[in-house]
PDB file of N, CA and C in Angstrom:
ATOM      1  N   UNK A   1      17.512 -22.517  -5.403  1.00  0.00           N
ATOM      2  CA  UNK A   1      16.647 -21.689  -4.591  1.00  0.00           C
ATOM      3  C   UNK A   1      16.236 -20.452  -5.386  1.00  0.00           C
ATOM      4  N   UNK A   2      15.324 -20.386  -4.796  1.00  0.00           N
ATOM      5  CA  UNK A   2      14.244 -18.936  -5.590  1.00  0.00           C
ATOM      6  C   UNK A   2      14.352 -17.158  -4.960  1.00  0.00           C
ATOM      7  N   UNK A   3      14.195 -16.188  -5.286  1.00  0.00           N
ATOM      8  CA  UNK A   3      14.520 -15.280  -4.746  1.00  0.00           C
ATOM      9  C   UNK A   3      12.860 -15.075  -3.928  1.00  0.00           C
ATOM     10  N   UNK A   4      13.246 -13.944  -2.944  1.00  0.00           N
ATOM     11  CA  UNK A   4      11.579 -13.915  -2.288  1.00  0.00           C
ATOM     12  C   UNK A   4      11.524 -12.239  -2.620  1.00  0.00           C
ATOM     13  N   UNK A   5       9.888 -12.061  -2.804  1.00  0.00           N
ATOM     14  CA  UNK A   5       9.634 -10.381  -2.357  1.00  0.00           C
ATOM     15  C   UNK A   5       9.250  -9.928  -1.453  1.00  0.00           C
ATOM     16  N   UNK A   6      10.488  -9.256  -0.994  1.00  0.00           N
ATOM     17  CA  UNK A   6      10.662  -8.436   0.300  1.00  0.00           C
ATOM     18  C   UNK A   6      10.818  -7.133   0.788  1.00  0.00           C
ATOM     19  N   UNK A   7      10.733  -6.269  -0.169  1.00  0.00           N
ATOM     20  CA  UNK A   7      10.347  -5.041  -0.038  1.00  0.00           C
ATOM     21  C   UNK A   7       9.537  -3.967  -1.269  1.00  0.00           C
ATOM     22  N   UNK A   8       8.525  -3.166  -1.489  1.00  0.00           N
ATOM     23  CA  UNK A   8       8.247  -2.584  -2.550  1.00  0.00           C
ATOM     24  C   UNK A   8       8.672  -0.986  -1.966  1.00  0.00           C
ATOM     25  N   UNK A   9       9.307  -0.748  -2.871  1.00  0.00           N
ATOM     26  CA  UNK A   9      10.070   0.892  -2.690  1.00  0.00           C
ATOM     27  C   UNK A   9       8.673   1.667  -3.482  1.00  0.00           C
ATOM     28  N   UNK A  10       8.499   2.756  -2.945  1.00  0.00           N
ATOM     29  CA  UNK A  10       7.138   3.867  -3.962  1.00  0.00           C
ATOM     30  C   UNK A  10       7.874   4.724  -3.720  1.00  0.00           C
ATOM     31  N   UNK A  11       8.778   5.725  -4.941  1.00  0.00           N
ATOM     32  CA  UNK A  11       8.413   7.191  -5.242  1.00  0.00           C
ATOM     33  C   UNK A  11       7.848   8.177  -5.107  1.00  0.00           C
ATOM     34  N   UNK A  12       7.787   8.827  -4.097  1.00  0.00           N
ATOM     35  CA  UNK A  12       6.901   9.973  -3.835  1.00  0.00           C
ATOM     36  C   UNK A  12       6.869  11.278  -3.107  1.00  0.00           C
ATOM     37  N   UNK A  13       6.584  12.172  -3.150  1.00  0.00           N
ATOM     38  CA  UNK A  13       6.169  13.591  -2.519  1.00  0.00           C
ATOM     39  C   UNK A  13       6.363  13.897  -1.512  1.00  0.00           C
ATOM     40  N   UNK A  14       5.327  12.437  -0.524  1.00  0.00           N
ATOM     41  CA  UNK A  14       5.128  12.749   0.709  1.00  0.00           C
ATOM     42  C   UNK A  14       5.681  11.569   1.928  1.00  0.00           C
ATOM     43  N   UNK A  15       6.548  11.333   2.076  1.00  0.00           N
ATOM     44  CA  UNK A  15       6.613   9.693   2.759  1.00  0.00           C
ATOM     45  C   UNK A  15       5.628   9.480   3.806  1.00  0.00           C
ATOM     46  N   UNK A  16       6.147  10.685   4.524  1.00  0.00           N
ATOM     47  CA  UNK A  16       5.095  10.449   5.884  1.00  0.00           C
ATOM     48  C   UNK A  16       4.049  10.447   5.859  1.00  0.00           C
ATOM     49  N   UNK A  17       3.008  11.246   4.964  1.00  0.00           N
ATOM     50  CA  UNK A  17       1.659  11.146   4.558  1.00  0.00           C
ATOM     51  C   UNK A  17       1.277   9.747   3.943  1.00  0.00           C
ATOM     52  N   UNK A  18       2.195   8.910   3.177  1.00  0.00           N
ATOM     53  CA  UNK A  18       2.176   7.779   2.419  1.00  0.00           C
ATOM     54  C   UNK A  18       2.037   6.772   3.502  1.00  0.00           C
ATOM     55  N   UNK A  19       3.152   6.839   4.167  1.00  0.00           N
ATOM     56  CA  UNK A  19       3.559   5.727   5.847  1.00  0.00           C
ATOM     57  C   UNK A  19       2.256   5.517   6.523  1.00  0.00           C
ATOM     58  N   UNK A  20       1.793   7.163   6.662  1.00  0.00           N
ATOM     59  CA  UNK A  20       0.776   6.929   7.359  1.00  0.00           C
ATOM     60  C   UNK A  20      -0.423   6.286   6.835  1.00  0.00           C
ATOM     61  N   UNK A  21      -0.958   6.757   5.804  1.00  0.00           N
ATOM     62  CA  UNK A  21      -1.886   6.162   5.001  1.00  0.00           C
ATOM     63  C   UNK A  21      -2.127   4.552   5.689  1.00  0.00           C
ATOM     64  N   UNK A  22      -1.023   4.442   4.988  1.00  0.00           N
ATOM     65  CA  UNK A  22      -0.991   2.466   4.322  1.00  0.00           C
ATOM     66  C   UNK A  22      -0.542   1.906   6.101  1.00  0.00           C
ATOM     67  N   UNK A  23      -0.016   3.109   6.452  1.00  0.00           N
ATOM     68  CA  UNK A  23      -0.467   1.824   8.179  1.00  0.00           C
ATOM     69  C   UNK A  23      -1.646   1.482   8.822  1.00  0.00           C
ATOM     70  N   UNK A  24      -2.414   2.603   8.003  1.00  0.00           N
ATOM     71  CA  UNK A  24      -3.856   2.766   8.739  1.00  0.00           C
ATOM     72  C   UNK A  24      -4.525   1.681   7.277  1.00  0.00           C
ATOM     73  N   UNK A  25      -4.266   1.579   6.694  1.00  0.00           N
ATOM     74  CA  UNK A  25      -4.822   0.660   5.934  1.00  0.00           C
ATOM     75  C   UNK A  25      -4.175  -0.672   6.075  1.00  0.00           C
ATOM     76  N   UNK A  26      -3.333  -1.148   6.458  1.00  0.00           N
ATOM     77  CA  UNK A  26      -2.969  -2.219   6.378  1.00  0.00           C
ATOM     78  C   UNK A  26      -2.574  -2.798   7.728  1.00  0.00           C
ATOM     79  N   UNK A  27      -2.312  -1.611   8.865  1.00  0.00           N
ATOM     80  CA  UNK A  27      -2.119  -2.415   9.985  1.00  0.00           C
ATOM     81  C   UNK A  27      -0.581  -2.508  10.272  1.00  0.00           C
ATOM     82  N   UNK A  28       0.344  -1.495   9.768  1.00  0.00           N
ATOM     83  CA  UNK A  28       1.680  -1.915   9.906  1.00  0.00           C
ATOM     84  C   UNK A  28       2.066  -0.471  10.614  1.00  0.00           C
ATOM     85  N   UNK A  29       3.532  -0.802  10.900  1.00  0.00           N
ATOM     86  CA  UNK A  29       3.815  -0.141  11.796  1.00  0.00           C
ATOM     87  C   UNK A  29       5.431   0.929  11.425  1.00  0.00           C
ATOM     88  N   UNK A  30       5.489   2.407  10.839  1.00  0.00           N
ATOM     89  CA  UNK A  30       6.696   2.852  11.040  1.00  0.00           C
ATOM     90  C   UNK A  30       7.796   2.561  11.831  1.00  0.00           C
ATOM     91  N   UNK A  31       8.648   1.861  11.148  1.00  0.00           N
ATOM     92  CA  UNK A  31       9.862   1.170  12.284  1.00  0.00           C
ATOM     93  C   UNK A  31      11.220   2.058  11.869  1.00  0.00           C
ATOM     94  N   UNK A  32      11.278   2.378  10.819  1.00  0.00           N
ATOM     95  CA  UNK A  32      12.670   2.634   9.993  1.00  0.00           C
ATOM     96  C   UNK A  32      12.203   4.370   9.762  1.00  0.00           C
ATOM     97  N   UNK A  33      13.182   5.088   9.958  1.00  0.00           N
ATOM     98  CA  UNK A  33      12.718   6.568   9.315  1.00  0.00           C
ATOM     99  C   UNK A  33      13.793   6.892   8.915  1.00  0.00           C
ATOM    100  N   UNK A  34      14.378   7.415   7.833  1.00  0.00           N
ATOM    101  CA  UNK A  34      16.004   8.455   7.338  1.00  0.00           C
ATOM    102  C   UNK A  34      15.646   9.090   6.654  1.00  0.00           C
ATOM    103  N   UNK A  35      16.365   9.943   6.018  1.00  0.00           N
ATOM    104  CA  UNK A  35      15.925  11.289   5.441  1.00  0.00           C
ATOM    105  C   UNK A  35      15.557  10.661   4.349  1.00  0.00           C
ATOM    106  N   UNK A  36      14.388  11.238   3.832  1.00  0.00           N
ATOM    107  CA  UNK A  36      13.366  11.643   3.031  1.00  0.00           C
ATOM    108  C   UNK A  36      12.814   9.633   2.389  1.00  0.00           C
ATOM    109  N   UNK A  37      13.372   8.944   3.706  1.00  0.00           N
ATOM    110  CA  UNK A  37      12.692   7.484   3.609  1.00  0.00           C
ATOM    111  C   UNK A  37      12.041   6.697   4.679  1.00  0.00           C
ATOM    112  N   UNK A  38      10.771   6.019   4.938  1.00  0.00           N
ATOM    113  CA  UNK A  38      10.166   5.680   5.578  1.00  0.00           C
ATOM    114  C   UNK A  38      10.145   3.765   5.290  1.00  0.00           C
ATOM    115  N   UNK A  39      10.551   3.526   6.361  1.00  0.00           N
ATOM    116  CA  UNK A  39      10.041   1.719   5.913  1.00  0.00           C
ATOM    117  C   UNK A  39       9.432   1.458   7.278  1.00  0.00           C
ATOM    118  N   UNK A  40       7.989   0.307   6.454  1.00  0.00           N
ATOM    119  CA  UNK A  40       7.521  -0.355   7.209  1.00  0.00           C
ATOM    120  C   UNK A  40       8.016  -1.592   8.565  1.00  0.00           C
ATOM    121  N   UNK A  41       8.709  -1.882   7.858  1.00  0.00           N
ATOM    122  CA  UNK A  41       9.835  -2.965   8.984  1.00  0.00           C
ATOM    123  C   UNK A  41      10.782  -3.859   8.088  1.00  0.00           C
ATOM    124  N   UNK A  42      11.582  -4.186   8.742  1.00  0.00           N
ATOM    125  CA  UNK A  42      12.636  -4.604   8.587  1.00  0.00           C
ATOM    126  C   UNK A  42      12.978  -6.061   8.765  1.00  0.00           C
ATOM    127  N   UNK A  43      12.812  -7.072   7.974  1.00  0.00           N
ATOM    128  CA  UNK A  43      13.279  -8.632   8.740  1.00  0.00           C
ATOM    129  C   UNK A  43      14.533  -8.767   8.069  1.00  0.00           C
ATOM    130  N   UNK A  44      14.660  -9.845   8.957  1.00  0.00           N
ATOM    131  CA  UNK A  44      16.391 -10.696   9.148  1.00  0.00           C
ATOM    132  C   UNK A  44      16.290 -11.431   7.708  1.00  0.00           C
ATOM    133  N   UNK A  45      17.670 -11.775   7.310  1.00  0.00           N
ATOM    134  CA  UNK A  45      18.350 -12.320   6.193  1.00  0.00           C
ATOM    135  C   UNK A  45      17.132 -13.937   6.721  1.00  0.00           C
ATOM    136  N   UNK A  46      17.548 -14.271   8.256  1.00  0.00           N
ATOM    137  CA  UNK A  46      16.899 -15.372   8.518  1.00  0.00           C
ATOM    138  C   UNK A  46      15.104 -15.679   8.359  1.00  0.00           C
ATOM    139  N   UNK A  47      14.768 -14.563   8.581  1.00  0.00           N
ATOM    140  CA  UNK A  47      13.644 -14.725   8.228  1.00  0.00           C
ATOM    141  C   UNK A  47      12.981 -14.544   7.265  1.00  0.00           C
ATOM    142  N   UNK A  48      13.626 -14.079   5.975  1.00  0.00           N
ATOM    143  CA  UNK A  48      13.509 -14.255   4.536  1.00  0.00           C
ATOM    144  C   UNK A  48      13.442 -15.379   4.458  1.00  0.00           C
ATOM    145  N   UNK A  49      14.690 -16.429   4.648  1.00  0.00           N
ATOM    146  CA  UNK A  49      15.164 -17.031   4.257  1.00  0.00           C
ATOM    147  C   UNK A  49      14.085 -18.253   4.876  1.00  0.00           C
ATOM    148  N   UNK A  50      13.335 -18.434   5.683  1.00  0.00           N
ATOM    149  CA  UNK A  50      12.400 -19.440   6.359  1.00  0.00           C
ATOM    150  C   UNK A  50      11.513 -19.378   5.818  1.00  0.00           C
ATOM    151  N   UNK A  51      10.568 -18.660   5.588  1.00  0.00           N
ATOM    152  CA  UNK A  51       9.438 -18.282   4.737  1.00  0.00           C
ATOM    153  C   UNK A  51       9.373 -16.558   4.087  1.00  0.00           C
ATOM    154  N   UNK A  52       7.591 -16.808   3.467  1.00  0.00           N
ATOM    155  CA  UNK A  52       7.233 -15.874   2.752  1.00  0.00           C
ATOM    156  C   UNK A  52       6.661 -15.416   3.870  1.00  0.00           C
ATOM    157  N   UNK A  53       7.241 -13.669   3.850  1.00  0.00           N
ATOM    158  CA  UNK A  53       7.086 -12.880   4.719  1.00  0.00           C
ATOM    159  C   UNK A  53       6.024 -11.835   3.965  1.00  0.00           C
ATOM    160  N   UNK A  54       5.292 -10.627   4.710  1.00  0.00           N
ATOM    161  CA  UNK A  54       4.888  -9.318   4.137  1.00  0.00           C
ATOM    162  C   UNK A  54       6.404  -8.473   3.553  1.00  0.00           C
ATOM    163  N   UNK A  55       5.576  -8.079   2.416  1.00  0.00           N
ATOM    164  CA  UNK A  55       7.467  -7.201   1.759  1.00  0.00           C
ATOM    165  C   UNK A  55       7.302  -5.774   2.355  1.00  0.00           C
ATOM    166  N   UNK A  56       8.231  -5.618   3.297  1.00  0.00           N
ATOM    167  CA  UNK A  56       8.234  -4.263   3.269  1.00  0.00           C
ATOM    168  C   UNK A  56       7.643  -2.935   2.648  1.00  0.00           C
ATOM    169  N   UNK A  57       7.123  -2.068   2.804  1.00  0.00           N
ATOM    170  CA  UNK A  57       6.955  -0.940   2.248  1.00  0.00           C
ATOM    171  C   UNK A  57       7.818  -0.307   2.404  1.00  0.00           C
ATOM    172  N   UNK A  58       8.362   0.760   1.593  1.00  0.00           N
ATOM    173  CA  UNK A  58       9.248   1.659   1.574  1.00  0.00           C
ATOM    174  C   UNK A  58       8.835   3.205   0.759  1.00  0.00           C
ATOM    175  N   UNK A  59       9.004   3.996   1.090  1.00  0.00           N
ATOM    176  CA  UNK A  59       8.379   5.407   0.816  1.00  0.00           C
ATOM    177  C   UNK A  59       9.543   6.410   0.670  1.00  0.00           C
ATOM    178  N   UNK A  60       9.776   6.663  -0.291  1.00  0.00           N
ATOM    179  CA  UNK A  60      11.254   7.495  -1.188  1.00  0.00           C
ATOM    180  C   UNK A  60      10.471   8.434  -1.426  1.00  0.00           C
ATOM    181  N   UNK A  61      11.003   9.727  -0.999  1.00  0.00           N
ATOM    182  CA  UNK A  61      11.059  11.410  -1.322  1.00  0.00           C
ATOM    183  C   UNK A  61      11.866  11.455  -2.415  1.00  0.00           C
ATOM    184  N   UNK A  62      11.087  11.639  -3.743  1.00  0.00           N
ATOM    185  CA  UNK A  62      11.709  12.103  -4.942  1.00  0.00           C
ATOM    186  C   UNK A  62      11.326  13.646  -4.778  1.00  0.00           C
ATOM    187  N   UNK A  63      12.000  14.761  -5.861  1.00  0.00           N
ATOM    188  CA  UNK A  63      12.113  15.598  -5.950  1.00  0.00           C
ATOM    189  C   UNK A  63      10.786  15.899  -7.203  1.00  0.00           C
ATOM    190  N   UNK A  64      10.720  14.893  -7.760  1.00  0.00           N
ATOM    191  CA  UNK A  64       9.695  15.487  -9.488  1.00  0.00           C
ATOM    192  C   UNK A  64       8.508  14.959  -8.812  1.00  0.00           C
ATOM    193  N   UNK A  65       7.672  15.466  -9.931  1.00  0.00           N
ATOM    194  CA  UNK A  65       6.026  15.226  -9.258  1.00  0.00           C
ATOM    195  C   UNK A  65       6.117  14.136 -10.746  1.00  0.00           C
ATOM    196  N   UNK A  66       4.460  13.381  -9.994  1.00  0.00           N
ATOM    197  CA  UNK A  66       4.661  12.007 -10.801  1.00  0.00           C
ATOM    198  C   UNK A  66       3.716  13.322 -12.178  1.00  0.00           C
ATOM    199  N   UNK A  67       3.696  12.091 -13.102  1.00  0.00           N
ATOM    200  CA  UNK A  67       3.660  12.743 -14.675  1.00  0.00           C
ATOM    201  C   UNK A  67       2.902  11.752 -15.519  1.00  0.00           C
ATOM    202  N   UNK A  68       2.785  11.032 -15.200  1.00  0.00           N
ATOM    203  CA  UNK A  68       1.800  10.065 -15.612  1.00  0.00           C
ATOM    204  C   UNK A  68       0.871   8.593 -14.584  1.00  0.00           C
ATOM    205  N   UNK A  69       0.032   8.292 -14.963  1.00  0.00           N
ATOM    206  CA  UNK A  69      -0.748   7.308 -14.100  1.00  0.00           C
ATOM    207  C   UNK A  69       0.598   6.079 -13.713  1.00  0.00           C
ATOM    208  N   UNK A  70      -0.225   5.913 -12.605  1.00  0.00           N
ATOM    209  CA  UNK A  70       0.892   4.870 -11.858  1.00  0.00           C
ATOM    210  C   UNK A  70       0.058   3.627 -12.174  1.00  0.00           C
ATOM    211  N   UNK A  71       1.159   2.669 -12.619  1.00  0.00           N
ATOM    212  CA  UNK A  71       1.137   1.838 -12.901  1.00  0.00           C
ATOM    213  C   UNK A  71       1.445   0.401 -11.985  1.00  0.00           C
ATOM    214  N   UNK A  72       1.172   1.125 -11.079  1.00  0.00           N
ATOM    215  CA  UNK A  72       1.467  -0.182  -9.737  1.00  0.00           C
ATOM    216  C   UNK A  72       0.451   0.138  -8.668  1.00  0.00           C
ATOM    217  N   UNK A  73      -0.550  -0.533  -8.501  1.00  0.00           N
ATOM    218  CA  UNK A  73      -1.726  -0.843  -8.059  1.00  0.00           C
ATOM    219  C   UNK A  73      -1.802  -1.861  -6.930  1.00  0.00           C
ATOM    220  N   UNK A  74      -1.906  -1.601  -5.574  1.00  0.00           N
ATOM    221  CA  UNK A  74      -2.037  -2.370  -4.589  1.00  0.00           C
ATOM    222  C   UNK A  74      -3.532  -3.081  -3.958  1.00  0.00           C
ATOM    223  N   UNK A  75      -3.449  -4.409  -4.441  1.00  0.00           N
ATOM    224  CA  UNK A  75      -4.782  -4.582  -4.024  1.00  0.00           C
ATOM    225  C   UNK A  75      -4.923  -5.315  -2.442  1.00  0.00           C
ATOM    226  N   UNK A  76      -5.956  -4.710  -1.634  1.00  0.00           N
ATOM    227  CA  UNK A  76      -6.308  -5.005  -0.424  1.00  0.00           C
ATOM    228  C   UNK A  76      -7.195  -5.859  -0.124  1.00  0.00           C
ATOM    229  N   UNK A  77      -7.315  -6.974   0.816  1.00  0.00           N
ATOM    230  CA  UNK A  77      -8.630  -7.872   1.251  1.00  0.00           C
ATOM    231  C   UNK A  77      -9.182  -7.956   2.660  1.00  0.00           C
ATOM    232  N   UNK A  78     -10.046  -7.401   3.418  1.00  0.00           N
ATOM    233  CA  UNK A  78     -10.219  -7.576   4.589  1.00  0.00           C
ATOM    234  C   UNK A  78     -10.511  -8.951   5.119  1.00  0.00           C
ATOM    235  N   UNK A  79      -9.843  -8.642   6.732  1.00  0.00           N
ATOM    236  CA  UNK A  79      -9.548 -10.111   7.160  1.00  0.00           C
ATOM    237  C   UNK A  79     -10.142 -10.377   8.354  1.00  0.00           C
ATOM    238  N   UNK A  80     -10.756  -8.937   8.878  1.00  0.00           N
ATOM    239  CA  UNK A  80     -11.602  -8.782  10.061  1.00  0.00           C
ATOM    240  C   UNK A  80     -13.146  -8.300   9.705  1.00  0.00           C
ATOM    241  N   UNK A  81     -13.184  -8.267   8.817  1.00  0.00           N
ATOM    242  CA  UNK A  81     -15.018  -7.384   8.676  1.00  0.00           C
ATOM    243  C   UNK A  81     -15.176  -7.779   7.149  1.00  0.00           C
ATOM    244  N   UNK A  82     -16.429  -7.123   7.013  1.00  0.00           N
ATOM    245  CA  UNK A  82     -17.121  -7.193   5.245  1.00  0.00           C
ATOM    246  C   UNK A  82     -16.501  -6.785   4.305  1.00  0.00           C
ATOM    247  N   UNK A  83     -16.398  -6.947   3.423  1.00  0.00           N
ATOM    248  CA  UNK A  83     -15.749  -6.072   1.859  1.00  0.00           C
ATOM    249  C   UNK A  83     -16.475  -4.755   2.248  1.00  0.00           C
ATOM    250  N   UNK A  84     -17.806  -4.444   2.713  1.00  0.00           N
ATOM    251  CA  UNK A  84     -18.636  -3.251   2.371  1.00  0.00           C
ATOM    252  C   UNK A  84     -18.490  -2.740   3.687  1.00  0.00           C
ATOM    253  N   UNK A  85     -18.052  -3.281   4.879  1.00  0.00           N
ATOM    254  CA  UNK A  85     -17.644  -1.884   6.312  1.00  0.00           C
ATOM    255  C   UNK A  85     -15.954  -1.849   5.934  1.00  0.00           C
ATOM    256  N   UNK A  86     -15.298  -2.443   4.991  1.00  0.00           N
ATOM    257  CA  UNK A  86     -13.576  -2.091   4.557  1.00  0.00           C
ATOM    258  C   UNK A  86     -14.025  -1.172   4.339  1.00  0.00           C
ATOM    259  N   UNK A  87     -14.610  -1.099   2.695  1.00  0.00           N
ATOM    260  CA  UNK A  87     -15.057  -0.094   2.100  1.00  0.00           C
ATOM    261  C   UNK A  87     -15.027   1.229   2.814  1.00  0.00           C
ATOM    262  N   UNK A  88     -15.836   1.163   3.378  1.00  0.00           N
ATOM    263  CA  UNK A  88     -16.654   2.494   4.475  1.00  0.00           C
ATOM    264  C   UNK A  88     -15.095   3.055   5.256  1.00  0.00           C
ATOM    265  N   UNK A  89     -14.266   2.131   5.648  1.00  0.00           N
ATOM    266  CA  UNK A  89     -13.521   2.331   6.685  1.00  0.00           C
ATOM    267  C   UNK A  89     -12.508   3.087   5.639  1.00  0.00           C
ATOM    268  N   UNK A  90     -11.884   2.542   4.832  1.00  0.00           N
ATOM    269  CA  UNK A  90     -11.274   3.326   3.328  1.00  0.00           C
ATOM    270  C   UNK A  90     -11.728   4.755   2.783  1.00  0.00           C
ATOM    271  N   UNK A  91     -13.315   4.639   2.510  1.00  0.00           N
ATOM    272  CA  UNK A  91     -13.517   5.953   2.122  1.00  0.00           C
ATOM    273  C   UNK A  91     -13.471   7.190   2.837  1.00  0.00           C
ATOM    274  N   UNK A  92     -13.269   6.321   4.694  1.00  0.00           N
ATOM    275  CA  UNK A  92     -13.119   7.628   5.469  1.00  0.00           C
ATOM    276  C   UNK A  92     -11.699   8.046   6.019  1.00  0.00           C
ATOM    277  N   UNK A  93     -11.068   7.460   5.234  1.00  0.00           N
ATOM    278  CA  UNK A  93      -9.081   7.369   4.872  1.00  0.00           C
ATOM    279  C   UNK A  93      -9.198   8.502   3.974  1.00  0.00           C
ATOM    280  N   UNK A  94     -10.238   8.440   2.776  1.00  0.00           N
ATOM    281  CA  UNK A  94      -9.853   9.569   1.843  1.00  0.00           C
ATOM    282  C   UNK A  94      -9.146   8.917   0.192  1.00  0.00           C
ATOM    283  N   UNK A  95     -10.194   7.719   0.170  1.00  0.00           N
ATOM    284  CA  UNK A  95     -10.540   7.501  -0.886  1.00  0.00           C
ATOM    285  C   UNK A  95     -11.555   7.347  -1.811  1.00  0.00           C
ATOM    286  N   UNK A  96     -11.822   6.984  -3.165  1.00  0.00           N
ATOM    287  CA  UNK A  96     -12.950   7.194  -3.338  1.00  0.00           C
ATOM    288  C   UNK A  96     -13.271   6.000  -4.552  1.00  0.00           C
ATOM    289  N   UNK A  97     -14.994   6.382  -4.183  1.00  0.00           N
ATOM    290  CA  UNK A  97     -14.712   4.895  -5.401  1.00  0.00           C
ATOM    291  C   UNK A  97     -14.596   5.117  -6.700  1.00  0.00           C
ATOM    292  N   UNK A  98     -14.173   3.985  -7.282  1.00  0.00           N
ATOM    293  CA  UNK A  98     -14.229   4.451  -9.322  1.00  0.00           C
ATOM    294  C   UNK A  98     -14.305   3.038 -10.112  1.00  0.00           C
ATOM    295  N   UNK A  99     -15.274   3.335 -11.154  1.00  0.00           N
ATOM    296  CA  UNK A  99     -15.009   2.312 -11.732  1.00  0.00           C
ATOM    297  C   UNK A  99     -13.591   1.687 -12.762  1.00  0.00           C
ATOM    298  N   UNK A 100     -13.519   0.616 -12.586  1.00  0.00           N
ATOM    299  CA  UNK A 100     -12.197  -0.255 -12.835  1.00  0.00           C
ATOM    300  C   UNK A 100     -12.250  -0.843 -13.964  1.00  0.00           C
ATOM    301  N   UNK A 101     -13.749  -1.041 -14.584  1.00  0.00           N
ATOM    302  CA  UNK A 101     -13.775  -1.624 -15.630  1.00  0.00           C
ATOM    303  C   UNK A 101     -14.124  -3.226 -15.236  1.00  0.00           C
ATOM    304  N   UNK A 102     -14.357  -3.849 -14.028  1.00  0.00           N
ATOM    305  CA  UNK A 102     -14.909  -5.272 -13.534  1.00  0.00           C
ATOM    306  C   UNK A 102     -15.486  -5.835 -13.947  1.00  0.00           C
ATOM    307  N   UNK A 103     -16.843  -5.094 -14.740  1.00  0.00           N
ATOM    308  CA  UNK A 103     -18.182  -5.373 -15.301  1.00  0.00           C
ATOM    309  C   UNK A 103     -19.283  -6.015 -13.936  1.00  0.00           C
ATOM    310  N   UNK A 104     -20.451  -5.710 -14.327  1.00  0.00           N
ATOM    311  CA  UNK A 104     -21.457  -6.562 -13.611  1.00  0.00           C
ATOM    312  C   UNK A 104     -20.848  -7.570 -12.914  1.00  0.00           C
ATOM    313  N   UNK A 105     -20.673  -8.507 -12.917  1.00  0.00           N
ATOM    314  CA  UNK A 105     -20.509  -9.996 -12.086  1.00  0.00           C
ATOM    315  C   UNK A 105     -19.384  -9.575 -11.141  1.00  0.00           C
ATOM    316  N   UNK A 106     -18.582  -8.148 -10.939  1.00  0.00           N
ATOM    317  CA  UNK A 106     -17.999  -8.258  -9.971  1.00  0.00           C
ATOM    318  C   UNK A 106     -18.220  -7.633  -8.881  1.00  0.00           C
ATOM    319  N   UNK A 107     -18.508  -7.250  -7.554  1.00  0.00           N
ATOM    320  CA  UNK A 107     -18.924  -6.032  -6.957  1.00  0.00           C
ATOM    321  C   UNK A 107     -18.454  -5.125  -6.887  1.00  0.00           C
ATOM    322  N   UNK A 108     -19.084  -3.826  -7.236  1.00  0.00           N
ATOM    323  CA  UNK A 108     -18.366  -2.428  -7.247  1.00  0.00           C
ATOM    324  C   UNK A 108     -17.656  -2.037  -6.054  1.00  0.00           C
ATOM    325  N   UNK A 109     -18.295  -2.013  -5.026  1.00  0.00           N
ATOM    326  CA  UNK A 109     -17.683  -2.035  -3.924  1.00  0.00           C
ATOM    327  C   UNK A 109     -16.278  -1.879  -3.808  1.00  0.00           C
ATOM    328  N   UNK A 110     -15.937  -2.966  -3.913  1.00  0.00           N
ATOM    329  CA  UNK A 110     -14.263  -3.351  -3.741  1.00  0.00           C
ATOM    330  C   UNK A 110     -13.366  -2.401  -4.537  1.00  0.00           C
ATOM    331  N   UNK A 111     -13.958  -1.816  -6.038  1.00  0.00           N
ATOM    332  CA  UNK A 111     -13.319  -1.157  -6.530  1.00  0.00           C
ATOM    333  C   UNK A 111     -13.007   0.191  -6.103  1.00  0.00           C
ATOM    334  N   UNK A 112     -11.452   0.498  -5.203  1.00  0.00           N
ATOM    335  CA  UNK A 112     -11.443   1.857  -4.860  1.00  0.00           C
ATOM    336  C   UNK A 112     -10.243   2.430  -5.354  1.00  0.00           C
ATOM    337  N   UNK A 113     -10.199   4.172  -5.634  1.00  0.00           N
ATOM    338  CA  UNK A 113      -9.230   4.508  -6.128  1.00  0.00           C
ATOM    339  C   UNK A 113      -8.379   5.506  -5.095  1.00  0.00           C
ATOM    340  N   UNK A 114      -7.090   5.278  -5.150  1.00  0.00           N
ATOM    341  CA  UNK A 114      -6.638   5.649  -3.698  1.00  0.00           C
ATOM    342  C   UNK A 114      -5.988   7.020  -4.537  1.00  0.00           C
ATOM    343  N   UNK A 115      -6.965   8.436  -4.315  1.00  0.00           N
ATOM    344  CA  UNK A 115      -6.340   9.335  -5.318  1.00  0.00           C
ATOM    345  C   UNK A 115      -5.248  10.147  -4.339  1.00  0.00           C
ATOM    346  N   UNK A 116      -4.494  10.219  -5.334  1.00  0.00           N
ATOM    347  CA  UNK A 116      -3.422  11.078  -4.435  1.00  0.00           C
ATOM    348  C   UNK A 116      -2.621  10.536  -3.653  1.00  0.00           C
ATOM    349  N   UNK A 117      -2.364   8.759  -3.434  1.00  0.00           N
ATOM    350  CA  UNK A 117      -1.743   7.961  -2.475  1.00  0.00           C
ATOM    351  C   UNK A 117      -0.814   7.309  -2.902  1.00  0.00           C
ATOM    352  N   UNK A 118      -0.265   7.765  -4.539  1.00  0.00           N
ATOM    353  CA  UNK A 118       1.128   7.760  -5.062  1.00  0.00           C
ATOM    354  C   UNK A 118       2.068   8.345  -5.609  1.00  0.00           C
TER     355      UNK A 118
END
């Protein structure tokens, strides 16, 4: 048997500003709160263990400010509307767009940079 991914821990500043963010972007829900940690939810050993689940988010209050570009990049796909009303709905979250380097053949659109959201 194979291991599954079930939670991504992020480093950061702000948890609750972070929590909030990515619930409003993704639709999930603060279940777990302890000092200076926020998780998205929590499943059973059993329900790992049945299938591939969403991995947790998790949001850690470090003490240092980050110091270089983050290197862990979450990419999003809408599942109710257009790539281009996501878009819209994102940039009024308080992101912005940037280029990624895609080239032509991909749409700019999609490319957004979530500044300040790690």
């Amino acid at each position: 048997m194979t291991s599954r991914f079930t939670e991504l821990a992020v480093d950061c500043r702000d948890p609750e500003e972070l929590a909030a963010f990515w619930g409003e972007v993704l639709g999930f829900e603060v279940i777990d709160r302890s000092e200076g940690e926020i998780g998205s939810w929590v499943p059973t050993v059993e329900e790992v263990r049945a299938r591939q689940m969403p991995p947790t988010l998790l949001f850690v209050r470090v003490p240092e400010g980050k110091t270089v570009k983050n290197r862990l990049h979450l990419d999003v796909s809408p599942i109710d509307r257009s790539t281009e009303e996501e878009v819209t709905r994102l940039l009024a979250l308080g992101v912005r767009k940037t280029d990624v380097g895609h080239g032509p053949d991909r749409p700019s659109e999609a490319a957004i940079e979530l500044v300040g959201r790690m």
